[in-house]
C-alpha atoms as a PDB file:
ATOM      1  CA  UNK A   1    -166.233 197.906 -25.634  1.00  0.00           C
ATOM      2  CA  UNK A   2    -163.560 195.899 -24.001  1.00  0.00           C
ATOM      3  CA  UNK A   3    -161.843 192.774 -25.289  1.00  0.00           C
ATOM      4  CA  UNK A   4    -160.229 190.370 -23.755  1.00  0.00           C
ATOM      5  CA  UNK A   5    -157.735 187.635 -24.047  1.00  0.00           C
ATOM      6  CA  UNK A   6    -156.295 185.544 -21.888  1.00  0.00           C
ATOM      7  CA  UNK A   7    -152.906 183.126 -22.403  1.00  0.00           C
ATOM      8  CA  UNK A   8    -150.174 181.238 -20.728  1.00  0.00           C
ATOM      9  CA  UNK A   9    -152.531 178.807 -18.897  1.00  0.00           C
ATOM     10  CA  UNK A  10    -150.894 174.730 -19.264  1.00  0.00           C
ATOM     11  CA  UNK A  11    -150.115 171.850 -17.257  1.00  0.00           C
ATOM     12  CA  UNK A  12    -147.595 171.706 -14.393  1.00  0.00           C
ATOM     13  CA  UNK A  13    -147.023 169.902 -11.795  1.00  0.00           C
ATOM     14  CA  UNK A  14    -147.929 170.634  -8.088  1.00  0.00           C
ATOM     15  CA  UNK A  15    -145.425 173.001  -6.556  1.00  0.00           C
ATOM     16  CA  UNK A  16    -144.612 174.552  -9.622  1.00  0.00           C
ATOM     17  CA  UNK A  17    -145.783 178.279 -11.726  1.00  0.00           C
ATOM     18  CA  UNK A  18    -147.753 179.614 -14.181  1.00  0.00           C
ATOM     19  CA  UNK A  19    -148.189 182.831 -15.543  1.00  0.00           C
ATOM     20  CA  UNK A  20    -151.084 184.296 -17.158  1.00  0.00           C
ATOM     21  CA  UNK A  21    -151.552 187.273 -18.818  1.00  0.00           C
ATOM     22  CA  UNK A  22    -154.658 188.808 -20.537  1.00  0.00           C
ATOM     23  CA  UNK A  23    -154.181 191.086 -23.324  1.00  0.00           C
ATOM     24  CA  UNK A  24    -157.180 194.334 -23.521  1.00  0.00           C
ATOM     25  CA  UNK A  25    -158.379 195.631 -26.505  1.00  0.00           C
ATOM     26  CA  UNK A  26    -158.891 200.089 -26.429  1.00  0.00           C
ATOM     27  CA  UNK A  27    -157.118 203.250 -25.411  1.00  0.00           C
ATOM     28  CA  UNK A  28    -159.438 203.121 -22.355  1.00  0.00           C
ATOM     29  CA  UNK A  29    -157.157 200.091 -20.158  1.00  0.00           C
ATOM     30  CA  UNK A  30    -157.132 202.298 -17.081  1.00  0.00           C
ATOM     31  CA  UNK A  31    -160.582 203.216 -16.621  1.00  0.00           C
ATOM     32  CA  UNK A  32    -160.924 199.450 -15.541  1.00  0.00           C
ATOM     33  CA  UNK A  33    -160.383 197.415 -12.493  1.00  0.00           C
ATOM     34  CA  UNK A  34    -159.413 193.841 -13.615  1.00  0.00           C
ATOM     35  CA  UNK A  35    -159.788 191.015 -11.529  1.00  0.00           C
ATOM     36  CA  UNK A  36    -159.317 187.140 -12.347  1.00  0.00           C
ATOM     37  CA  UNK A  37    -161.734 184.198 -11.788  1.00  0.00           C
ATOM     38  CA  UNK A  38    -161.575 180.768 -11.992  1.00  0.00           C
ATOM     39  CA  UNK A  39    -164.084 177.955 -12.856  1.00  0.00           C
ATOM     40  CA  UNK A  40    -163.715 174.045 -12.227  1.00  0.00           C
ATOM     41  CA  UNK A  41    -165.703 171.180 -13.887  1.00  0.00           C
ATOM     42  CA  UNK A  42    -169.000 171.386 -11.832  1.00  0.00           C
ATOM     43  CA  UNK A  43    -168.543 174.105  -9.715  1.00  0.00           C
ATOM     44  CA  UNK A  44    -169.603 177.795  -9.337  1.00  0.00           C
ATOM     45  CA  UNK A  45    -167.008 180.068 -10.741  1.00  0.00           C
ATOM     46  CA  UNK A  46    -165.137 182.109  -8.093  1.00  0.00           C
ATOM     47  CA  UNK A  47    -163.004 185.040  -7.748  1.00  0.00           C
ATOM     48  CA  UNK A  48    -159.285 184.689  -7.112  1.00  0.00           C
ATOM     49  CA  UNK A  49    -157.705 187.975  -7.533  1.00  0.00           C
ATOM     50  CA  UNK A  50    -158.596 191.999  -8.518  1.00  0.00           C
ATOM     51  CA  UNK A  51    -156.503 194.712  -9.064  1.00  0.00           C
ATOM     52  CA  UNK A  52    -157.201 198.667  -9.439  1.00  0.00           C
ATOM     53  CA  UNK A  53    -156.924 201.205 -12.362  1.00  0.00           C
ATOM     54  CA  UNK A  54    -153.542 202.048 -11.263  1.00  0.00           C
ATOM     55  CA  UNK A  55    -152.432 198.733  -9.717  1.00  0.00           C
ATOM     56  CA  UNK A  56    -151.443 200.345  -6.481  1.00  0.00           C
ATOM     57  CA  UNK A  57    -153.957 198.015  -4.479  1.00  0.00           C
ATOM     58  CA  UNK A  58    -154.918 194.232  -4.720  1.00  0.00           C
ATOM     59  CA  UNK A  59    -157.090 191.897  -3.165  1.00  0.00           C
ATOM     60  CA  UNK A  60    -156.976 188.244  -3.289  1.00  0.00           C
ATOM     61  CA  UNK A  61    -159.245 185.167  -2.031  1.00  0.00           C
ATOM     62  CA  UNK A  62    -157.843 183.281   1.012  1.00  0.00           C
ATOM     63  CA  UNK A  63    -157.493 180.289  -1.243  1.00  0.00           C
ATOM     64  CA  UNK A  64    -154.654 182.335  -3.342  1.00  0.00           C
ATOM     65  CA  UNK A  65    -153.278 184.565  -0.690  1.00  0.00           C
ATOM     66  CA  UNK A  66    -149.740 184.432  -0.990  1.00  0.00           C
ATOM     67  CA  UNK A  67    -149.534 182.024  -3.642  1.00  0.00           C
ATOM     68  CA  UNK A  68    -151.083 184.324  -6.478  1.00  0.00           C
ATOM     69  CA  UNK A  69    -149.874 187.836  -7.644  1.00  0.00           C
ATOM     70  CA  UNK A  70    -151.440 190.209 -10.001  1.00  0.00           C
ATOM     71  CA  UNK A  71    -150.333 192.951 -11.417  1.00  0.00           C
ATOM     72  CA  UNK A  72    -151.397 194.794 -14.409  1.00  0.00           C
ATOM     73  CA  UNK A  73    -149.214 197.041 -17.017  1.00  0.00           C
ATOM     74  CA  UNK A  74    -151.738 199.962 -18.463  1.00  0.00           C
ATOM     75  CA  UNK A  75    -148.653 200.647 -21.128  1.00  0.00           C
ATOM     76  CA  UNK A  76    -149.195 197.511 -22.594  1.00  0.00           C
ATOM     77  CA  UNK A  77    -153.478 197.064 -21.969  1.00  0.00           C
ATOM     78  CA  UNK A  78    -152.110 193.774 -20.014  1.00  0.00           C
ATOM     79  CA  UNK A  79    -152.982 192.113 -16.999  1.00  0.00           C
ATOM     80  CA  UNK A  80    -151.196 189.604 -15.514  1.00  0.00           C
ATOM     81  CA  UNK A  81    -151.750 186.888 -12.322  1.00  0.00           C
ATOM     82  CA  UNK A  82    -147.921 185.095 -11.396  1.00  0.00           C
ATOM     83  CA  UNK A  83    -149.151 181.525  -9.523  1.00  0.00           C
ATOM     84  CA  UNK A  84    -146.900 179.849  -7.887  1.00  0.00           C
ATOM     85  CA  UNK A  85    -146.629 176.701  -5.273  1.00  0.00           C
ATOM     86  CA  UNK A  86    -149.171 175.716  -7.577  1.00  0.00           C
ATOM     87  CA  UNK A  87    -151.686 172.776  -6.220  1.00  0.00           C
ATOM     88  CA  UNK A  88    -154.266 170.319  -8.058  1.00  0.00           C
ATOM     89  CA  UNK A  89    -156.849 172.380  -6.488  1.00  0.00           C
ATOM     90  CA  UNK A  90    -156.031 175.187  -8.455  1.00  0.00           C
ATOM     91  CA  UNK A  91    -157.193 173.201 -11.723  1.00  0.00           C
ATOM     92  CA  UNK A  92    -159.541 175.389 -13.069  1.00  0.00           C
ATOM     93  CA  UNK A  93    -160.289 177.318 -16.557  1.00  0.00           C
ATOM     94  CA  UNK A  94    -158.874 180.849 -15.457  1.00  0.00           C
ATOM     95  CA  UNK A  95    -160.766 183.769 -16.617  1.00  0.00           C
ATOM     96  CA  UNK A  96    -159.813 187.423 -16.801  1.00  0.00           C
ATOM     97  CA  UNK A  97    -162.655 190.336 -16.346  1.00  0.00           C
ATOM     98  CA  UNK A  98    -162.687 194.328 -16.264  1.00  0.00           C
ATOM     99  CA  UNK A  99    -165.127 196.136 -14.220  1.00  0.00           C
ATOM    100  CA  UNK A 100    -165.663 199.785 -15.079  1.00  0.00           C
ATOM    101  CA  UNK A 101    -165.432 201.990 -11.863  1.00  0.00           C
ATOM    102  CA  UNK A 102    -164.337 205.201 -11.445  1.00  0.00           C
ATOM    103  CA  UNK A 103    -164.190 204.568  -7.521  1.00  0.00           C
ATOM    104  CA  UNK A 104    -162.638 201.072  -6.883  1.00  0.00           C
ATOM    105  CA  UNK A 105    -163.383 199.119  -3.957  1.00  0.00           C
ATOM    106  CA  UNK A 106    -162.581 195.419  -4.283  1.00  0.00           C
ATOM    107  CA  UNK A 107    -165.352 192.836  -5.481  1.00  0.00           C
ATOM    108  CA  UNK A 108    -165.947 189.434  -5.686  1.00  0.00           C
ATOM    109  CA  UNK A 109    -169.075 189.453  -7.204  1.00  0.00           C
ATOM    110  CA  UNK A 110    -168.887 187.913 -11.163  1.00  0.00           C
ATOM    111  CA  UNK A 111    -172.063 190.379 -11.851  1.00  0.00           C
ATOM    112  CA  UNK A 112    -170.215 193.579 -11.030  1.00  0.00           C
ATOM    113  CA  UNK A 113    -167.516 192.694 -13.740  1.00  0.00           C
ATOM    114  CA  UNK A 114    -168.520 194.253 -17.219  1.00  0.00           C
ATOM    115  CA  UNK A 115    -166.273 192.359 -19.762  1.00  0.00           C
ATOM    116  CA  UNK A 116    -164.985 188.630 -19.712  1.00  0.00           C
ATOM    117  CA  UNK A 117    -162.463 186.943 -22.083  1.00  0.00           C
ATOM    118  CA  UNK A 118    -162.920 183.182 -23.018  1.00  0.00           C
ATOM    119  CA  UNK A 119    -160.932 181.813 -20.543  1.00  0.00           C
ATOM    120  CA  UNK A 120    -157.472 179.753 -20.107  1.00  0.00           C
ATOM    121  CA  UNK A 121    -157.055 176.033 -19.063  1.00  0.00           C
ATOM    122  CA  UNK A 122    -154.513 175.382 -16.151  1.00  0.00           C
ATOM    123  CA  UNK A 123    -154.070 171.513 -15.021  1.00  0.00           C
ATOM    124  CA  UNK A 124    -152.125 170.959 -11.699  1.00  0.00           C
ATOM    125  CA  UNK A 125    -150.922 167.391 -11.351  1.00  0.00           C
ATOM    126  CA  UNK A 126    -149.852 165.508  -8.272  1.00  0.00           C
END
C-alpha cells in the first residue's frame, strides 16, 4: 500500500512557477514509476508527466514539454514536477500517481497507475 500526498499547488499568474511535490508513504518508493496528471472542470483527466524508479528517464505530454520538469528523490519517498512559463491553460487540480513496474516503459494511461493521492489545485491567471 502506497500513500500519497500532494502540495505546493496555488495561484500565479501566467508566466510565472509552481512547484509541486508529492510526499509517498513505505520503504518500497523505488519499486514505483510516478507520473503526474491533471484534471480541469469538465474535462477528462490527462497525463502530463512520468518518471522511472530511478529517475534516469522522463516523459512528458507535448502540452508540458519544456515547460514542466519532474524529478523524483527516492531518499526522501518524494516526487516532484517544477512548472514554469506557467499559462491559464494549465489550471487544473494536479494529481500525483505510482504505477508498480518492475520494467518501466512510459504510460499515459490513468488505468495502468496503481495509487493516486487527492490531488492539488493550481489557478493560472491572465
Amino acid at each position: 500500500q502506497v500513500q500519497l500526498v500532494e502540495s505546493g499547488g496555488g495561484l500565479v499568474q501566467a508566466g510565472g512557477s509552481l512547484r509541486l511535490s508529492c510526499a509517498a508513504s513505505g520503504r518500497t518508493f523505488s519499486s514505483y514509476a510516478m507520473g503526474w496528471f491533471r484534471q480541469a472542470p469538465g474535462k477528462e483527466r490527462e497525463f502530463v508527466a512520468a518518471i522511472s524508479r530511478s529517475g534516469a528517464n522522463t516523459y512528458y505530454a507535448d502540452s508540458v514539454k519544456g515547460r514542466f520538469t519532474i524529478s523524483r528523490d527516492n531518499a526522501k519517498n518524494t516526487v516532484y514536477l517544477q512548472m514554469n512559463s506557467l499559462k491559464p491553460e494549465d489550471t487544473a487540480v494536479y494529481y500525483c500517481a505510482a504505477q508498480f513496474t518492475v520494467s518501466w516503459r512510459p504510460t499515459i494511461k490513468k488505468n495502468e497507475y496503481d495509487y493516486w493521492g487527492q490531488g492539488t489545485q493550481v489557478t493560472v491567471s491572465s
